[in-house]
Protein backbone atom coordinates (compact mmCIF):
# COMPACT_ATOMS: atom_id res chain seq x y z
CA UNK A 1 19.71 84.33 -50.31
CA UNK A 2 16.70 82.19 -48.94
CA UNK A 3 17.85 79.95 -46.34
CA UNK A 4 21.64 80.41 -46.34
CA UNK A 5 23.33 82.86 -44.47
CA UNK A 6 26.25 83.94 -47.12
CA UNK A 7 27.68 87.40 -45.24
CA UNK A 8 30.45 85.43 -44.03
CA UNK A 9 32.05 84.75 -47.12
CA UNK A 10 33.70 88.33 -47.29
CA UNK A 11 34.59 87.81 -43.54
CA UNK A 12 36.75 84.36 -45.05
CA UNK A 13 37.99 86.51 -47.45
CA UNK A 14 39.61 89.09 -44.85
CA UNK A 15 40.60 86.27 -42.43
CA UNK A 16 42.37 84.43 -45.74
CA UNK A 17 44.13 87.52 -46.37
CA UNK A 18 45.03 87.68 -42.66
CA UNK A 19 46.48 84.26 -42.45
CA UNK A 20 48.44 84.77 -45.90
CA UNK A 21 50.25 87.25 -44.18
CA UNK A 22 51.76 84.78 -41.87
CA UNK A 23 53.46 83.45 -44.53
CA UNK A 24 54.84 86.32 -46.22
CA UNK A 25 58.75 85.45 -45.93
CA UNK A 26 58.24 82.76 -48.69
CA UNK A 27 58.56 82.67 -52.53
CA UNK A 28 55.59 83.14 -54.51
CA UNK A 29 54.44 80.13 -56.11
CA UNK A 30 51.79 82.03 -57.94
CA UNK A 31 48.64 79.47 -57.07
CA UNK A 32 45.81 81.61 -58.36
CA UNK A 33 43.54 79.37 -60.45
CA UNK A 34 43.81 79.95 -64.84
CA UNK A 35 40.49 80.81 -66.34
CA UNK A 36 40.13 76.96 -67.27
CA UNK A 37 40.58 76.21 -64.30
CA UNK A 38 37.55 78.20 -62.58
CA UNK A 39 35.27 77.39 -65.69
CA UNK A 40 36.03 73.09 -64.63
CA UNK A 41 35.77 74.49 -61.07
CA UNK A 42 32.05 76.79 -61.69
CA UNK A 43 30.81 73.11 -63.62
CA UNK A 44 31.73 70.87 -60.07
CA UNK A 45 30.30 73.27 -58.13
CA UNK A 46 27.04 74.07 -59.45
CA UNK A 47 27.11 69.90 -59.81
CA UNK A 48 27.29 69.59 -56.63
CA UNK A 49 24.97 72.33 -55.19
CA UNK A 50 22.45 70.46 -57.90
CA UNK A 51 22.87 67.02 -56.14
CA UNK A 52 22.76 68.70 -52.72
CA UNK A 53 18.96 70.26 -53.38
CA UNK A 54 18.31 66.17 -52.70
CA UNK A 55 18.13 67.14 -48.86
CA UNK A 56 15.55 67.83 -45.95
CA UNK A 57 15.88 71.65 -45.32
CA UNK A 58 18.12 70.48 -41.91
CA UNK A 59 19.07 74.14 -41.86
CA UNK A 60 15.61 75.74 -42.11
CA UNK A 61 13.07 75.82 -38.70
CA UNK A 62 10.80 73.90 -40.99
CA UNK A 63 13.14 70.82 -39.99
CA UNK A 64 12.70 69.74 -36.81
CA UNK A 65 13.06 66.10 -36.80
CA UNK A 66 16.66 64.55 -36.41
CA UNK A 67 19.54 65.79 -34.52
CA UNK A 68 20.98 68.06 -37.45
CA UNK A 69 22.08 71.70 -36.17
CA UNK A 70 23.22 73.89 -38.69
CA UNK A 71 26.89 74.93 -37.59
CA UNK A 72 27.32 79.06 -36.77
CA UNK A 73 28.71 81.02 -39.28
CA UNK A 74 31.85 82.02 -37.97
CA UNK A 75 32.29 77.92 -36.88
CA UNK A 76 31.60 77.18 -40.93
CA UNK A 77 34.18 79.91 -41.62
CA UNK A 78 36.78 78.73 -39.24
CA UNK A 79 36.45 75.05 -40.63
CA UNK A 80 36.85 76.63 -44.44
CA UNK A 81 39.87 79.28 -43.33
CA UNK A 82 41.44 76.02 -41.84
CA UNK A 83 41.41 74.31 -44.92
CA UNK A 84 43.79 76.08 -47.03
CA UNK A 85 46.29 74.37 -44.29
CA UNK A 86 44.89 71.07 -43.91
CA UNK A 87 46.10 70.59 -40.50
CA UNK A 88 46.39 67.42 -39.19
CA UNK A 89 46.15 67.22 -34.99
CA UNK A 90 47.79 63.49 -35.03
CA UNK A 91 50.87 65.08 -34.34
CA UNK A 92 52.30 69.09 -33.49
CA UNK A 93 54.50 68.09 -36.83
CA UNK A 94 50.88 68.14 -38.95
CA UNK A 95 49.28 70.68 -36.58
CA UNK A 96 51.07 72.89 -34.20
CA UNK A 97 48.55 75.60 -33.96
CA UNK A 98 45.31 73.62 -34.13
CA UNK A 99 46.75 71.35 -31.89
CA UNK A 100 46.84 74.66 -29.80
CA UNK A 101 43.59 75.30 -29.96
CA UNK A 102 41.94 71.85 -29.86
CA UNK A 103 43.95 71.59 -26.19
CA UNK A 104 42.62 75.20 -25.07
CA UNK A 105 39.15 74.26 -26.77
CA UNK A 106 38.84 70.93 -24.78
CA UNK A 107 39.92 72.55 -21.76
CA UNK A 108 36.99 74.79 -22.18
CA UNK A 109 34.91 72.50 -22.84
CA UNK A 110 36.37 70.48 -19.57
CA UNK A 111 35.81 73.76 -17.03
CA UNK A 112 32.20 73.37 -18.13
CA UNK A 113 31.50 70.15 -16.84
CA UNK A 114 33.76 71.32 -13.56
CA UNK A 115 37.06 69.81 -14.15
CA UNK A 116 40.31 71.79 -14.01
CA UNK A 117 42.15 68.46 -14.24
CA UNK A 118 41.48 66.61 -16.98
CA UNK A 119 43.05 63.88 -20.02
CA UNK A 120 41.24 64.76 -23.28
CA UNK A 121 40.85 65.51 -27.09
CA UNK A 122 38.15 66.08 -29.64
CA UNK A 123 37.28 62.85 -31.94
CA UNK A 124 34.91 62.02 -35.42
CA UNK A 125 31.97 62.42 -33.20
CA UNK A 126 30.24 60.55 -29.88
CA UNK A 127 31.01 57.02 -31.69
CA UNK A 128 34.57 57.03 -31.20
CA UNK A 129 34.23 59.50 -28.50
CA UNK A 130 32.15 56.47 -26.05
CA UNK A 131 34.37 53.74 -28.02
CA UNK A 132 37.42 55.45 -26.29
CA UNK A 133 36.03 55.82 -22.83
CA UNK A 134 34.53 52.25 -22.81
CA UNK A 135 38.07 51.14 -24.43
CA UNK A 136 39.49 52.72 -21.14
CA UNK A 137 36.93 51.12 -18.65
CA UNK A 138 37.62 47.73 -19.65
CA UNK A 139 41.31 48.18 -19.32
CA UNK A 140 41.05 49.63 -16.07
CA UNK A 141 38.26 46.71 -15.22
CA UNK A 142 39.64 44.02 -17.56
CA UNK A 143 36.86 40.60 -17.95
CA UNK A 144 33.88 42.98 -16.79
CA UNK A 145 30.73 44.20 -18.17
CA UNK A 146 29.21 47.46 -19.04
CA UNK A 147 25.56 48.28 -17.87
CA UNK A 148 23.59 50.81 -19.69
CA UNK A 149 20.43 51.67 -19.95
CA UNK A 150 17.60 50.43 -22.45
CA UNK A 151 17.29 53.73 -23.87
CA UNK A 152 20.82 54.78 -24.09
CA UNK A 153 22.18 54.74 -27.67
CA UNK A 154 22.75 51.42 -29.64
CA UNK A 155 26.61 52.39 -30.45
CA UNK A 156 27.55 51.01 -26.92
CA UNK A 157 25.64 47.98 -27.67
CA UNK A 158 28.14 47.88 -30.45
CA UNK A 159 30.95 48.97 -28.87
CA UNK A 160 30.49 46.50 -26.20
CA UNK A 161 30.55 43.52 -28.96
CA UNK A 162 33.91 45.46 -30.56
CA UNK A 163 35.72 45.34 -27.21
CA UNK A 164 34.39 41.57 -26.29
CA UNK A 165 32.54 43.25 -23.20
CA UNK A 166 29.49 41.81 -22.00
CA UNK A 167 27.10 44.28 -22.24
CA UNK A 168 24.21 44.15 -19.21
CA UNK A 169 20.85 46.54 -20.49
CA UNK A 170 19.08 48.14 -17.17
CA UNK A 171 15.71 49.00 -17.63
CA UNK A 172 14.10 52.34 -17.24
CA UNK A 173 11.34 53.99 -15.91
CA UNK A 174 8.12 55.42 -17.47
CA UNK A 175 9.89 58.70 -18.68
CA UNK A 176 12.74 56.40 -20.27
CA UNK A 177 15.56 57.30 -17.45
CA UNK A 178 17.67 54.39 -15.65
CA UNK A 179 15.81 52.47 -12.78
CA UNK A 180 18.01 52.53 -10.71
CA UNK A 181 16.57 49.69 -8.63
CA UNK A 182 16.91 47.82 -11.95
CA UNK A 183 20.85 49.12 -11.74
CA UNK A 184 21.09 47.93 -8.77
CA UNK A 185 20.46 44.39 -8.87
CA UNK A 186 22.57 44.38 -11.52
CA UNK A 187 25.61 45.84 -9.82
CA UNK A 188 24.76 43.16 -6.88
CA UNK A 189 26.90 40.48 -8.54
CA UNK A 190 30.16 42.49 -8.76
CA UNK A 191 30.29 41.26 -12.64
CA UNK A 192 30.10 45.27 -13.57
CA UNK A 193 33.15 47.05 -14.58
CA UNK A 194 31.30 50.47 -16.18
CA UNK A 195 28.49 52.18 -16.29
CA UNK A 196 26.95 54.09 -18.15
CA UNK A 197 24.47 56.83 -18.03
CA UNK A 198 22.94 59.26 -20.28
CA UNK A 199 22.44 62.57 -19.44
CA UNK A 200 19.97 63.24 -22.53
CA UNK A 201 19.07 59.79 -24.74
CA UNK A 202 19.02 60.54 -28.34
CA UNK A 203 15.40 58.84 -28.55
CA UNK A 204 13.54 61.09 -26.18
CA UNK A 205 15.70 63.13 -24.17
CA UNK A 206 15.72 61.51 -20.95
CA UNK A 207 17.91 62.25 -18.20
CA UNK A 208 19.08 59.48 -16.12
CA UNK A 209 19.37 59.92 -12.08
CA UNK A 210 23.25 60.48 -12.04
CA UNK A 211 23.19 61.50 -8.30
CA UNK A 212 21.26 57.91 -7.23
CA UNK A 213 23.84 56.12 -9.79
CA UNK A 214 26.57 58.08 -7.99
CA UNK A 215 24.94 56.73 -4.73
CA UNK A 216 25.28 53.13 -6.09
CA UNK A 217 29.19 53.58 -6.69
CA UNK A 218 29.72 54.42 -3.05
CA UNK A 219 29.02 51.10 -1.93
CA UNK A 220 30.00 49.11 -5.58
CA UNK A 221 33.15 49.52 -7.47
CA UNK A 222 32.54 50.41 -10.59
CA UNK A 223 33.65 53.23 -13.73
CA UNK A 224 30.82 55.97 -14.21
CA UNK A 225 30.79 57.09 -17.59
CA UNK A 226 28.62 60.06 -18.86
CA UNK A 227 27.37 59.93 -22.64
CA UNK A 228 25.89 63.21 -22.65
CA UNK A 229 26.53 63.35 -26.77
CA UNK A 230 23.35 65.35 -27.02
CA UNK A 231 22.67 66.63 -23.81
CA UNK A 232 26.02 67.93 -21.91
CA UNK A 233 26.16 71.33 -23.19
CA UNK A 234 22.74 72.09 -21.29
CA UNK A 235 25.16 71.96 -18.12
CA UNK A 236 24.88 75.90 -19.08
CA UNK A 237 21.15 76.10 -19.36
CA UNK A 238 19.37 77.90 -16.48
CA UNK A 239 15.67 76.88 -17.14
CA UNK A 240 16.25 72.99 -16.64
CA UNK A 241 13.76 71.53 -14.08
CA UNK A 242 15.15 70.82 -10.68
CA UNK A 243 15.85 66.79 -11.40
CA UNK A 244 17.96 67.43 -14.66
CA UNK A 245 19.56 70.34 -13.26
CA UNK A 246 21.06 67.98 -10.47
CA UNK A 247 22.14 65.43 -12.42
CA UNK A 248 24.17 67.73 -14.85
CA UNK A 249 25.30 69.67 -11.58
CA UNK A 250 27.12 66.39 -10.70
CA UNK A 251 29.01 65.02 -14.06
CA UNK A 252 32.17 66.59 -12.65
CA UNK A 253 31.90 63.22 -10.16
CA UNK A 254 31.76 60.69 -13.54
CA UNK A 255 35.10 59.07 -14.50
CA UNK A 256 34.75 59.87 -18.24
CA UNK A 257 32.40 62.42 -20.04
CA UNK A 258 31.88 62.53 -23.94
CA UNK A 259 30.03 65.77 -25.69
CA UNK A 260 29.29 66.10 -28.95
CA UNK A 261 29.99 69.51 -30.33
CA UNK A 262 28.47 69.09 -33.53
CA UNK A 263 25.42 68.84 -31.95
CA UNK A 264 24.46 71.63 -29.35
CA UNK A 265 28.19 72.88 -30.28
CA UNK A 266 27.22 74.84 -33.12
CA UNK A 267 30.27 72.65 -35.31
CA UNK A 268 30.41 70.99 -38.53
CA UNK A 269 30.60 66.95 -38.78
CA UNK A 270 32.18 65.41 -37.22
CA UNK A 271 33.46 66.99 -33.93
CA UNK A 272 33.17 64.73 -30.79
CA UNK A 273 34.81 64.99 -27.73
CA UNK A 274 36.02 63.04 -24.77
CA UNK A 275 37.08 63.94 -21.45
CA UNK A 276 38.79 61.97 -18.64
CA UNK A 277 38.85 62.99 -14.83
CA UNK A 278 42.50 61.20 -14.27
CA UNK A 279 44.87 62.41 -16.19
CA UNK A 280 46.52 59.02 -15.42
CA UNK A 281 44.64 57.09 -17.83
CA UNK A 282 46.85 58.22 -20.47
CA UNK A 283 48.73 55.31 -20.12
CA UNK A 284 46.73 53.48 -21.52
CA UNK A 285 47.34 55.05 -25.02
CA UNK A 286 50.94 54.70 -25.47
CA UNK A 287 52.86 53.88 -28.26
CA UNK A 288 56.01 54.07 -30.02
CA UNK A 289 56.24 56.42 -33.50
CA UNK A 290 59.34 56.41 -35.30
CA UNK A 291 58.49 59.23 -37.00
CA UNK A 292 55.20 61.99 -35.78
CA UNK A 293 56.58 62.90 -32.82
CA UNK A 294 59.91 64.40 -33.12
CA UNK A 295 59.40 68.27 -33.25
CA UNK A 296 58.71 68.72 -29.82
CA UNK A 297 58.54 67.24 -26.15
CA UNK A 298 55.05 68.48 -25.36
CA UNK A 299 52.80 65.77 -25.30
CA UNK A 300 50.75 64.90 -28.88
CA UNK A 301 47.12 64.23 -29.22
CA UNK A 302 48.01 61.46 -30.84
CA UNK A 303 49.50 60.27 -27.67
CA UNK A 304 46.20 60.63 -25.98
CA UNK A 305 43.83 59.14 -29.24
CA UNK A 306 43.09 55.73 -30.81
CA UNK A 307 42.60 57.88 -34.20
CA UNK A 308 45.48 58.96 -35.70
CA UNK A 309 44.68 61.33 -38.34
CA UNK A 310 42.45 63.91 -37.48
CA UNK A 311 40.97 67.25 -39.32
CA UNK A 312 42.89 70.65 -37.52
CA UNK A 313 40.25 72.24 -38.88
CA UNK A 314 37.27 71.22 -36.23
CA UNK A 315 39.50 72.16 -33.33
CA UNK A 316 40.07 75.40 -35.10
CA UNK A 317 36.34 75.71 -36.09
CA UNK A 318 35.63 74.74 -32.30
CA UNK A 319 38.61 77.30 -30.61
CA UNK A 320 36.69 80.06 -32.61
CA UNK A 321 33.57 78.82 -32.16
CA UNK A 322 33.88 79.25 -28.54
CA UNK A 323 35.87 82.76 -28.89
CA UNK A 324 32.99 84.01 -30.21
CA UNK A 325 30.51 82.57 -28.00
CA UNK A 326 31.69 81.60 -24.45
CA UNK A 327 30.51 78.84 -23.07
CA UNK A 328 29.10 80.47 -20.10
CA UNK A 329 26.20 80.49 -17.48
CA UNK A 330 23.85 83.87 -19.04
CA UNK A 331 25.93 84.33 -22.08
CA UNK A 332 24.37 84.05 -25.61
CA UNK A 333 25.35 80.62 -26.36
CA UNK A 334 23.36 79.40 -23.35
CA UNK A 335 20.84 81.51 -23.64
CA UNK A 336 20.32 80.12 -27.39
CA UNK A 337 19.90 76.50 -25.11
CA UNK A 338 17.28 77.72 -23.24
CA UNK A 339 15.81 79.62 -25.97
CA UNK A 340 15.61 75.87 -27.49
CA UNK A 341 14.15 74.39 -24.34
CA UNK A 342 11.38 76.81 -24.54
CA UNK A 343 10.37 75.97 -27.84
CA UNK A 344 9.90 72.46 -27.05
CA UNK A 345 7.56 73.21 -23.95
CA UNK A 346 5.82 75.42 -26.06
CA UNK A 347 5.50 72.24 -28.56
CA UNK A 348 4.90 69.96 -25.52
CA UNK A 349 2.18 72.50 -24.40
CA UNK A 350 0.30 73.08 -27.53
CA UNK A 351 -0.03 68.89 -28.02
CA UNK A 352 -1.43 68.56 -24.72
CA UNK A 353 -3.97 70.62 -25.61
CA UNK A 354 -5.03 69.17 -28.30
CA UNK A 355 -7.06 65.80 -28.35
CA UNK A 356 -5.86 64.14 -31.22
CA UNK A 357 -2.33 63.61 -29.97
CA UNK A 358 -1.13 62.51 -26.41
CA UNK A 359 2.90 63.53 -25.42
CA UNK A 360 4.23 61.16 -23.94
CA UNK A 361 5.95 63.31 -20.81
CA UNK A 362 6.96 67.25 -20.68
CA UNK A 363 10.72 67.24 -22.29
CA UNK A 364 13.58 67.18 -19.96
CA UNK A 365 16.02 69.15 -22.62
CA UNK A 366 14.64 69.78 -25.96
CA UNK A 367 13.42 66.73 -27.56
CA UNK A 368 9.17 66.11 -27.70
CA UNK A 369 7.64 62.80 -28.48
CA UNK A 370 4.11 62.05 -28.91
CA UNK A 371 1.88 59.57 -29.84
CA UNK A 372 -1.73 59.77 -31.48
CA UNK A 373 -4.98 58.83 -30.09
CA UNK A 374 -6.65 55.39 -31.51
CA UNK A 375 -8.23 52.66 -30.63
CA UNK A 376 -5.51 50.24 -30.94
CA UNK A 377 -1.52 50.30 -30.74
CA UNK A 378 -1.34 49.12 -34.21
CA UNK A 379 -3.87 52.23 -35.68
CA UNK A 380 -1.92 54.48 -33.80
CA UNK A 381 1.52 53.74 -35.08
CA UNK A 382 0.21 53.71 -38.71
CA UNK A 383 -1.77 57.35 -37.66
CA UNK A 384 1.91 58.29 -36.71
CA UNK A 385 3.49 57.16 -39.73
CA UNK A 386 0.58 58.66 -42.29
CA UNK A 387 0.97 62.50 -40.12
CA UNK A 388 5.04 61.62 -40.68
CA UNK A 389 3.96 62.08 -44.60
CA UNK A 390 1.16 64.74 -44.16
CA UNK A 391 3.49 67.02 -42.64
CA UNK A 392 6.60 66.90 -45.04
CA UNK A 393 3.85 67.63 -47.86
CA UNK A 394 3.81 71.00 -45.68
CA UNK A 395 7.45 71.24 -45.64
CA UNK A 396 7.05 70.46 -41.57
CA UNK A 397 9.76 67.44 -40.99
CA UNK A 398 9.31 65.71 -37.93
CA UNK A 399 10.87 61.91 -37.21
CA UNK A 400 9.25 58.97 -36.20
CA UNK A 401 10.29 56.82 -32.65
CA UNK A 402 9.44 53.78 -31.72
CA UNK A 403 9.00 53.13 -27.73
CA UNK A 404 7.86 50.21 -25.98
CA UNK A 405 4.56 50.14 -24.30
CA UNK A 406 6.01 51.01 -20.51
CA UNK A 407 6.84 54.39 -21.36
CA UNK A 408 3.85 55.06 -23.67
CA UNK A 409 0.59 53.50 -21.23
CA UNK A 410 1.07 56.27 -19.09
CA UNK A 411 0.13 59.14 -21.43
CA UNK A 412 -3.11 56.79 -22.07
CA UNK A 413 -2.87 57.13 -26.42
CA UNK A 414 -4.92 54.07 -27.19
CA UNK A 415 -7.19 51.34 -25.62
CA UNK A 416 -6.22 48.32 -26.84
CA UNK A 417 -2.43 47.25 -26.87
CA UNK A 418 -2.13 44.83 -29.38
CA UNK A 419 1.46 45.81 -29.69
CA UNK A 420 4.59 45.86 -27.30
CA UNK A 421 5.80 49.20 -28.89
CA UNK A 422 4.02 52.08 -30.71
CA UNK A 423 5.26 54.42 -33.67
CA UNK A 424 5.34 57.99 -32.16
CA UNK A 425 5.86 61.43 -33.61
CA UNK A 426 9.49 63.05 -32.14
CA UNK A 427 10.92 66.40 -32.44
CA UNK A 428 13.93 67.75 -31.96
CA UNK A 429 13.93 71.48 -31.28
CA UNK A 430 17.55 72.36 -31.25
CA UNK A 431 17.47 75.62 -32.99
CA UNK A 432 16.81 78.69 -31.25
CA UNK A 433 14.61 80.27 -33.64
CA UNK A 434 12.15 77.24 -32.85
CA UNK A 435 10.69 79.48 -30.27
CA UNK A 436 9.78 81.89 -32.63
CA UNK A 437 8.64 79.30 -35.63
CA UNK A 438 6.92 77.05 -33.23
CA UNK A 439 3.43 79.23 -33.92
CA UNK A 440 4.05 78.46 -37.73
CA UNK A 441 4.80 74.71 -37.07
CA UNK A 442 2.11 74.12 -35.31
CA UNK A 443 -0.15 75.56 -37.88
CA UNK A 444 1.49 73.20 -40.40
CA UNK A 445 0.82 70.11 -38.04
CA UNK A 446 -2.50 70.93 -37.50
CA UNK A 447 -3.22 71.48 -41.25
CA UNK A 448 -1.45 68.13 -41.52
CA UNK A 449 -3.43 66.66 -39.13
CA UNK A 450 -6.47 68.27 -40.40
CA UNK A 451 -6.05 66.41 -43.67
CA UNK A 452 -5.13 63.11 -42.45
CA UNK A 453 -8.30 62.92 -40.12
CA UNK A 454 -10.21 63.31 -43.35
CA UNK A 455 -8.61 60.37 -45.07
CA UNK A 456 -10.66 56.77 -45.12
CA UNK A 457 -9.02 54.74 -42.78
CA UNK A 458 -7.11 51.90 -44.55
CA UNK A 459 -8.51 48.30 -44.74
CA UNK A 460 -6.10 45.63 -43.57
């Protein structure tokens, strides 16, 4: 099959006979599908995988532009095995044994980031994951702001407006990590409740300087959140340079952490997760149910959640997920991180080489941006945008950025700004076999590139 791994199919096939077994004591209810049935069933199905051709190749090493991972196999499996349950984590009543896992999974996921100790579940994804962490700062801060960075992601903007929080943006430097100078002065008026900072921003993949924002909360009280959404599972990656290693060396010092398994995770939509240090915060969440919690005295995730309803199946996906694949310093999941970081200074490498295009700075995790060279701002963003095109006509799929002109001078791109912000080229190499594809890709974008440097430029 080209493209799709399908060998785990007969491996959901043993694991559904396996969990059939478990129910063995009752009647038979005989549920096997009629031969009308599967003939309606065979028509949706090939409908759907029709419609579905109307996609990017996200799961091919072709794709390289948004954040879209293709989920393991035995993750995929997991999530489908789940699903002739259906569990439901609100409550133990819905979900006793993924409610199991998810606990043992988030632990895991908790003992990564240093914490033993910890208040936490797993969420739709890094939305409601920073919605519940920003939900918490404000009550423990009530009337006071939340300062995060110009480059961290717009849902906290959001957020911010949801929760009536003033939100206060800090600028960054060059590379597009917090100033924290800029932090500073903002912290000076004592107005900040939270902060926030972002331990890999979605944009570029910049690393802000946790251990000089830790530095600032020594002598200013204030909540230190970590969205690391994209970035936190490269806590396990042992080719980081020296500056991003320290910062995710330190997130076990952060009040609140959220991770986003279905991205670095290897796990289907949508699987976030958040993680308190104080257990304490819990009461926050509580709330009287005259009817999901009865079956047991152990504490409920729903006890601990804003959501109520939530899919069994991506804590199960997740608990075998990480069976399979420890998350580890050396073991194969992070070596599959670093294999991904080395793909993207490969990419990072082989553009700043070549004089058409100008990176903007070497990649902190595994995200590249560049720009291309032209005599004005303007030329260059519409460059950016007409390689965007060139490239998916050789089945290369890149994304386009847009920065503003502080983190973009440095890398010199054009000579005439006559625009605050410029269009750039962005790639995210999250797959491991990008290290191995990257000498294909760049043959693409240079074909690509090839072509559009033959085109007439276009006449405003």
């Amino acid at each position: 099959m080209k493209g799709f791994e399908a060998g785990s199919l007969q491996l959901l096939a043993e694991a559904l006979e396996t969990l059939d077994g478990g129910f063995s004591g009752l009647p038979d209810r005989a549920p096997e599908l009629t031969a009308g049935e599967l003939v309606s069933l065979r028509a949706g199905l090939t409908a759907a995988a029709e419609r579905l051709r109307d996609n990017y190749p996200y799961h091919h090493p072709l794709y390289v532009g948004q954040m879209l991972k293709p989920p393991h196999p035995v993750a995929r499996a997991a999530y489908q095995l789940a699903m002739w349950l259906n569990p439901n984590n609100h409550a133990l009543d819905g979900g006793r044994a993924s409610s199991a896992m998810e606990k043992e999974a988030v632990a895991g996921i908790a003992r990564m980031f240093g914490w033993e100790t910890h208040l936490g579940h797993l969420c739709g994804g890094g939305t409601m994951a920073n919605f519940e962490a920003l939900w918490v700062g404000r009550e423990s801060n009530p009337g006071k702001a939340i300062a995060a960075s110009a480059q961290a992601h717009y849902t906290h903007s959001r957020l911010a407006s949801v929760l009536g929080v003033p939100l206060r943006e800090v600028a960054v430097d060059e590379r597009g990590r917090m100033d924290s100078a800029a932090l500073e002065r903002t912290l000076e008026d004592g107005e900040v409740g939270t902060v926030v900072a972002t331990l890999g921003t979605t944009g570029a993949g910049a690393v802000d300087p946790l251990a000089e924002i830790l530095e600032l909360r020594r002598r200013f009280d204030f909540r230190l959140h970590v969205d690391t959404a994209y970035g936190g599972y490269f806590a396990l990656a042992g080719n980081l340079e020296p500056e991003a290693a320290a910062a995710f060396d330190r997130i076990a010092e952060a009040d609140s952490v959220v991770v986003d398994p279905h991205k670095h995770g290897l796990q289907p939509y949508g699987c976030g997760c958040v993680l308190f240090r104080d257990p304490g915060v819990g009461r926050y969440y509580r709330h009287e149910s005259p009817y999901t919690y009865f079956s047991s005295p152990d504490l409920h995730l729903g006890e601990i959640s804003l959501e109520c309803s939530r899919a069994g199946a991506s804590a199960v996906a997740l608990w075998t997920t990480m069976t399979v694949l420890p998350l580890e310093r050396g073991g194969t999941f992070a070596r599959s991180l670093e294999s991904c970081r080395e793909g993207a200074l490969a990419l990072y490498d082989a553009l700043l080489a070549d004089s058409r295009f100008a990176p903007l700075f070497p990649p902190e995790l595994d995200i590249v941006v560049w720009a291309l060279r032209a005599p004005t701002a303007s030329e260059a963003s519409a460059r950016a945008e007409r390689l965007f095109a060139a490239a998916a006509q050789h089945d290369l799929h890149l994304a386009l950025a847009s920065f503003p002109r502080e983190m973009c001078a440095p890398a010199a791109p054009v000579e005439s700004w006559d625009s605050d912000r410029l269009t750039c080229l962005r790639a995210c190499v999250m797959k491991p076999e990008h290290r191995e594809w990257m000498p294909e890709i760049l043959s693409r974008l240079d074909v690509a590139g090839d072509r559009l440097a033959g085109e007439p430029p276009e006449i405003s």
